[in-house]
C-alpha atoms as a PDB file:
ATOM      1  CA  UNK A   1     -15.321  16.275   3.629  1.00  0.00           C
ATOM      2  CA  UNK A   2     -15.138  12.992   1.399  1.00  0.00           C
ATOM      3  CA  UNK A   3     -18.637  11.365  -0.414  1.00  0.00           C
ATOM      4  CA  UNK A   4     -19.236   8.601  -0.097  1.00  0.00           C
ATOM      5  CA  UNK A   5     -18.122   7.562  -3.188  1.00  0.00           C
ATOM      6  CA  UNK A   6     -14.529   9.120  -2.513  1.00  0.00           C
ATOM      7  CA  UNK A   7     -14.368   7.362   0.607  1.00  0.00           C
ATOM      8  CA  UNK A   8     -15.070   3.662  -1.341  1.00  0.00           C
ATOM      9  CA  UNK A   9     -12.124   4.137  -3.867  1.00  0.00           C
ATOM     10  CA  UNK A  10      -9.881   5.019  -0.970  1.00  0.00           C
ATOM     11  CA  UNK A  11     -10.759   1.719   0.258  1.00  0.00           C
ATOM     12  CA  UNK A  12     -10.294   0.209  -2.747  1.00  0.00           C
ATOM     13  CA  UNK A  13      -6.891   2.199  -3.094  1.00  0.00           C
ATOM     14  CA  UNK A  14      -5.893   0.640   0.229  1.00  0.00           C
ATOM     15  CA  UNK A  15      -6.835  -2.918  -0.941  1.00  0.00           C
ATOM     16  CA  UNK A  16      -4.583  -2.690  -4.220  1.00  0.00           C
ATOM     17  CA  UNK A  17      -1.908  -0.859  -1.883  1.00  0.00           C
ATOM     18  CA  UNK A  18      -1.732  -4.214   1.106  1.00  0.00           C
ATOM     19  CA  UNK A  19      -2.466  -6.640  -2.448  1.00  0.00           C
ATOM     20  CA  UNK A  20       0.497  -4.929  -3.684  1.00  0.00           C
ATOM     21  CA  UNK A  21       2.642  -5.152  -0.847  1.00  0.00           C
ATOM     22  CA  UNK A  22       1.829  -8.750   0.007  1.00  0.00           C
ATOM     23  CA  UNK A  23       2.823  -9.656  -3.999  1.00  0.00           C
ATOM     24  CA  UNK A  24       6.052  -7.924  -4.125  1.00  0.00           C
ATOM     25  CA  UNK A  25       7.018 -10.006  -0.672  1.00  0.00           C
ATOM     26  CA  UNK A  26       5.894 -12.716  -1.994  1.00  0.00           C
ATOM     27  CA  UNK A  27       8.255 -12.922  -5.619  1.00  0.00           C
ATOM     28  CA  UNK A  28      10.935 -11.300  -3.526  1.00  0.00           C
ATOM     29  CA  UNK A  29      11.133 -14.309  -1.147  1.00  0.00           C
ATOM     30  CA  UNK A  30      11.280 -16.444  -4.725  1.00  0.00           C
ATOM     31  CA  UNK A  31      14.175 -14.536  -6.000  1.00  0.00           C
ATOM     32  CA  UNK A  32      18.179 -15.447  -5.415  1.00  0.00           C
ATOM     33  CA  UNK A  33      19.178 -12.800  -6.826  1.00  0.00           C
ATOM     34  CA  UNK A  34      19.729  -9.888  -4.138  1.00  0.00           C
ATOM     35  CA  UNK A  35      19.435  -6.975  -6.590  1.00  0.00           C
ATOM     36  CA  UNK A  36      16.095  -8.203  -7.441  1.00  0.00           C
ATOM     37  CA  UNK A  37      15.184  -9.229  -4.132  1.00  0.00           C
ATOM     38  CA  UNK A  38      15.524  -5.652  -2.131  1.00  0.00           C
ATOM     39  CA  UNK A  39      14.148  -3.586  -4.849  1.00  0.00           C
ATOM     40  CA  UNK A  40      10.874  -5.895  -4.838  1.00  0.00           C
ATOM     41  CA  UNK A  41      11.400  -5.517  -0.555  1.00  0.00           C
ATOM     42  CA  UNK A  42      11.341  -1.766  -1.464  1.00  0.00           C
ATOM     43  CA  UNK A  43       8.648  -1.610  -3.517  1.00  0.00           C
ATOM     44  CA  UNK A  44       6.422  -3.636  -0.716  1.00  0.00           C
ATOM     45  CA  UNK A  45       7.654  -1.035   1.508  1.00  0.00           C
ATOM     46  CA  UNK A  46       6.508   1.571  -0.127  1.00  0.00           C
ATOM     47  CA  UNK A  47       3.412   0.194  -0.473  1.00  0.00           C
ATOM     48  CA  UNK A  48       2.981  -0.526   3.023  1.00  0.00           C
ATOM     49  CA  UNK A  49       3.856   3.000   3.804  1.00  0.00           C
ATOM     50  CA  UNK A  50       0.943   4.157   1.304  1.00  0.00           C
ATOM     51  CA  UNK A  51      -1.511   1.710   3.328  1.00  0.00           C
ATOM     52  CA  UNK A  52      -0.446   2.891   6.637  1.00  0.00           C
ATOM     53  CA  UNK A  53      -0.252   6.916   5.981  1.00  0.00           C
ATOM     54  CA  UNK A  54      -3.784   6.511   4.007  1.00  0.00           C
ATOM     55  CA  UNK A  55      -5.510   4.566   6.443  1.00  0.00           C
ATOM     56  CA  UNK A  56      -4.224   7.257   9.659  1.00  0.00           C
ATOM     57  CA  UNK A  57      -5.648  10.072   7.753  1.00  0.00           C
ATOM     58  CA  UNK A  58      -9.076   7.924   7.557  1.00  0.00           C
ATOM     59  CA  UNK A  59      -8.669   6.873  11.081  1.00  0.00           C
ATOM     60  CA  UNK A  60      -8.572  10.641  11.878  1.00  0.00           C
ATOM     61  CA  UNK A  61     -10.881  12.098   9.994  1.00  0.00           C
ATOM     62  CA  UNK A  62      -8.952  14.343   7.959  1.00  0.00           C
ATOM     63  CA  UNK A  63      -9.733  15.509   4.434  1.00  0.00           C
ATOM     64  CA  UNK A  64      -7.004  13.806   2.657  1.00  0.00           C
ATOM     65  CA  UNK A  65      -5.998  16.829   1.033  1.00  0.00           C
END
């Protein structure tokens, strides 16, 4: 079972993760350059991926380990 105090980092974890995400969309909309552009949509992906896996498992109830 998570403290407490485990259970506010993961939600700080998930904040960074959707700040993260919502940056990296944002500079990849500013960029012309298509290289640049999908690796930055990646990255937000990735991110988003993070968010969504980490915040099922709290949904749930699971451990997390």
């Amino acid at each position: 079972m998570l403290t407490a105090k485990e259970l506010m980092q993961l939600e700080d974890f998930l904040t960074m993760e959707q700040t993260c995400a919502k940056t990296l969309n944002y500079f990849a909309n500013q960029l012309q350059d298509s290289q640049g552009k999908q690796l930055l949509q990646q990255m937000a992906q990735r991110d988003q991926q993070n968010f969504q896996t980490i915040s099922k498992h709290l949904a749930s109830g699971q451990n997390l380990q």
